[in-house]
N, C-alpha and C. Protein backbone atom coordinates (compact mmCIF):
# COMPACT_ATOMS: atom_id res chain seq x y z
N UNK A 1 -30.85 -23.47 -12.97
CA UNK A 1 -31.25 -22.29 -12.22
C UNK A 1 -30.01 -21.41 -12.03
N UNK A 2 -29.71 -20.02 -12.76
CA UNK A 2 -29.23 -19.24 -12.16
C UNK A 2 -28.91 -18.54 -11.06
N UNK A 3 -30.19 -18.33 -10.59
CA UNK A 3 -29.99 -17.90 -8.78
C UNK A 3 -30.71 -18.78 -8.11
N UNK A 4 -30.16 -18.02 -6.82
CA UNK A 4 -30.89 -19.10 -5.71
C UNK A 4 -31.94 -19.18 -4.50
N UNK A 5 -32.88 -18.66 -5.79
CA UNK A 5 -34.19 -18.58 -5.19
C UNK A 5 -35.08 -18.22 -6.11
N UNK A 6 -36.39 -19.23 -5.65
CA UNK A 6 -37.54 -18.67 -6.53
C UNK A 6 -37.98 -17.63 -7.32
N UNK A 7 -37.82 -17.69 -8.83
CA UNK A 7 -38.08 -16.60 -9.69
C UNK A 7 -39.41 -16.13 -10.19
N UNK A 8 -40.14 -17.33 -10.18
CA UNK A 8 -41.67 -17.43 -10.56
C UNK A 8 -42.73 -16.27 -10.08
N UNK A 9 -42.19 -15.84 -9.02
CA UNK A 9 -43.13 -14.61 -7.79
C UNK A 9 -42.07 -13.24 -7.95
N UNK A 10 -41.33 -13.50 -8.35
CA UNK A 10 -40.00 -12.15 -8.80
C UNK A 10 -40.73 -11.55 -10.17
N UNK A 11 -41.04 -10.27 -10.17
CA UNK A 11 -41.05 -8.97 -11.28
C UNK A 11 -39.47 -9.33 -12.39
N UNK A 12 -40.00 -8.40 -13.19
CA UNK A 12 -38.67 -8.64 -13.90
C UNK A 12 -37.85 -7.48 -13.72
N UNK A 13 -37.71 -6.53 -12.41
CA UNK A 13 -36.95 -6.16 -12.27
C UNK A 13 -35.82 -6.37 -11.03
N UNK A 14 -36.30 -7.50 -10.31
CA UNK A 14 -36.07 -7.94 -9.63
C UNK A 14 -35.35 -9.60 -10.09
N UNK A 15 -35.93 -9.95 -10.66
CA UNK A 15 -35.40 -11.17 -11.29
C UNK A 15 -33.79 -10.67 -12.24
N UNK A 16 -33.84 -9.48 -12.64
CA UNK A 16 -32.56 -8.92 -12.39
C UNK A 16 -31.72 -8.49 -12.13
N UNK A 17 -32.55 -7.78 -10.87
CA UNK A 17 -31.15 -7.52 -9.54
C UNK A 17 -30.24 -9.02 -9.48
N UNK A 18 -31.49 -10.30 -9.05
CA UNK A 18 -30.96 -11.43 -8.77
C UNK A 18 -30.04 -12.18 -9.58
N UNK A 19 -29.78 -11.73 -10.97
CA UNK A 19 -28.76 -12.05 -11.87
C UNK A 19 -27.49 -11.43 -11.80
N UNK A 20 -27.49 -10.24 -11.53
CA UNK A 20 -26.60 -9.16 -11.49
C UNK A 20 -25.74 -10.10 -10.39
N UNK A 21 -26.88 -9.68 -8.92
CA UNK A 21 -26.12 -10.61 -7.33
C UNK A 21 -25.28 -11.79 -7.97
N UNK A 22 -25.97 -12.88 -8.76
CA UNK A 22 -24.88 -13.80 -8.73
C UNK A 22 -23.92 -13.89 -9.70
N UNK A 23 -23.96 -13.17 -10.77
CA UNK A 23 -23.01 -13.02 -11.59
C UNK A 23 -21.73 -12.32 -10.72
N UNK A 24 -21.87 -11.42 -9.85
CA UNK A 24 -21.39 -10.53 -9.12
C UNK A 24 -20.53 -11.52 -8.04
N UNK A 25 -21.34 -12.08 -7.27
CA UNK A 25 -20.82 -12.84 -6.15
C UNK A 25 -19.64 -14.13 -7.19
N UNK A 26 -19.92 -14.78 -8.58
CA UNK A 26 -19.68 -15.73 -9.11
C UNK A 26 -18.19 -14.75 -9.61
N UNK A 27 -18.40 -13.61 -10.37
CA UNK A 27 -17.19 -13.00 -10.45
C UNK A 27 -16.09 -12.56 -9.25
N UNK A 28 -16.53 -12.62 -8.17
CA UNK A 28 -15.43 -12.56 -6.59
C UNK A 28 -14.85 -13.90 -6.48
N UNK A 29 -15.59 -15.31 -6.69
CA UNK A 29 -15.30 -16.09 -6.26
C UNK A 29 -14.18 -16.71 -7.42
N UNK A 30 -14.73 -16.81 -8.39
CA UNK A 30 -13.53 -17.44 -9.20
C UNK A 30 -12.71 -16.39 -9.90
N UNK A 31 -12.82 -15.24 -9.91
CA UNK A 31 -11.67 -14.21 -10.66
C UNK A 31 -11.12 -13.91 -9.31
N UNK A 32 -11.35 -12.87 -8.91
CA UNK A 32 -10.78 -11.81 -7.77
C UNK A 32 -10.61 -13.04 -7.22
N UNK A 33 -10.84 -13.66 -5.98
CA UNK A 33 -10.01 -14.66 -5.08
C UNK A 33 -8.90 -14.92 -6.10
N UNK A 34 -9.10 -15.85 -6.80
CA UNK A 34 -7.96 -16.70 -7.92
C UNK A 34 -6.56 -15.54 -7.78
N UNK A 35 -7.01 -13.96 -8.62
CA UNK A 35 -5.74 -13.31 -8.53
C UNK A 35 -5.42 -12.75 -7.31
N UNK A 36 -6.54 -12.64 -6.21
CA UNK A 36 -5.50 -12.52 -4.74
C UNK A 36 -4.92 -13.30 -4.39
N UNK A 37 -4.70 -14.92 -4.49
CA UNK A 37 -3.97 -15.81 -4.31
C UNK A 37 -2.96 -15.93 -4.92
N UNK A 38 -3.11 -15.64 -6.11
CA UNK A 38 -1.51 -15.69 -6.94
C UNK A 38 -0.77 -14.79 -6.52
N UNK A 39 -1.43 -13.34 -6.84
CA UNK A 39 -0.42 -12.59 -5.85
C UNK A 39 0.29 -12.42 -4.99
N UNK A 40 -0.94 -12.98 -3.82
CA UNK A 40 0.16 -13.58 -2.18
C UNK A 40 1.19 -14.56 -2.71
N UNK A 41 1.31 -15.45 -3.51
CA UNK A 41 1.90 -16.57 -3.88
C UNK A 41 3.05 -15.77 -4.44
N UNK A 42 2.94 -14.73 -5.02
CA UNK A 42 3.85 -14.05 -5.71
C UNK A 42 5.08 -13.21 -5.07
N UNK A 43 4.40 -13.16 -4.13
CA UNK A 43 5.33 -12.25 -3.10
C UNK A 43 5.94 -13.04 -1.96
N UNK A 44 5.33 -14.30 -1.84
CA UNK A 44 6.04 -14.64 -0.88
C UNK A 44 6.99 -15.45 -1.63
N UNK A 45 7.39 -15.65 -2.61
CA UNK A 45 8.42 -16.25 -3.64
C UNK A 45 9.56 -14.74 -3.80
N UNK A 46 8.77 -13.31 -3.65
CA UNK A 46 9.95 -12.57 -3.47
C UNK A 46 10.78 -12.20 -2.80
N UNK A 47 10.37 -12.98 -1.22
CA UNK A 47 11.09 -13.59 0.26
C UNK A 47 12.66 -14.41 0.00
N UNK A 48 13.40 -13.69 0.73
CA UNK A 48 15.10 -14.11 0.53
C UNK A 48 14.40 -16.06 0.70
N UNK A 49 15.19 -16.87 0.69
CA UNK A 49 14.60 -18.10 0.68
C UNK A 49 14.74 -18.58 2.13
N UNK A 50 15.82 -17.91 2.72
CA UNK A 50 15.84 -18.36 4.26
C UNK A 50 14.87 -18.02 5.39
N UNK A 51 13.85 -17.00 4.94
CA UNK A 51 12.72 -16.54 5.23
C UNK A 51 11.60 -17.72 4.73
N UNK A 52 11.32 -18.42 3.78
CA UNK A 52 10.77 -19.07 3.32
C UNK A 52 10.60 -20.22 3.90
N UNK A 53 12.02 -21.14 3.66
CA UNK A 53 12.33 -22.40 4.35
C UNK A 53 13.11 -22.10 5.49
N UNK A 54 12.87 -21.83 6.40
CA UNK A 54 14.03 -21.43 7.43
C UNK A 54 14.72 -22.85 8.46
N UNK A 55 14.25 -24.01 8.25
CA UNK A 55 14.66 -25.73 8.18
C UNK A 55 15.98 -26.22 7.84
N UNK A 56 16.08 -25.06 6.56
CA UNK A 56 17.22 -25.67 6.21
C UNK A 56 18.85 -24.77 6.23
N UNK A 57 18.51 -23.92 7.22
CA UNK A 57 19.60 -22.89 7.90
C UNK A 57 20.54 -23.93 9.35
């Protein structure tokens, strides 16, 4: 099952909104999150290091 909810009583123009939605929601979750995380990850590596680990000052 592609989406998540009953398709059987869905038109077929509606049965493709509901593809669109989760392709849509499925593309936020594993693309876009993934590269907002690297990014943050990215920048906080461009932090002097005593900002980073500040433990070992």
């Amino acid at each position: 099952m592609i989406v998540g909810c009953e398709t059987a009583a869905l038109n077929e123009n509606q049965v493709r909104t509901a593809v669109l939605e989760t392709l849509a929601e499925t593309h936020s979750d594993g693309v876009i999150a993934a590269l907002f995380f690297i990014s943050l990850e990215e920048c906080l590596l461009c932090l002097p290091i005593k900002w980073r680990i500040p433990s070992i000052l």
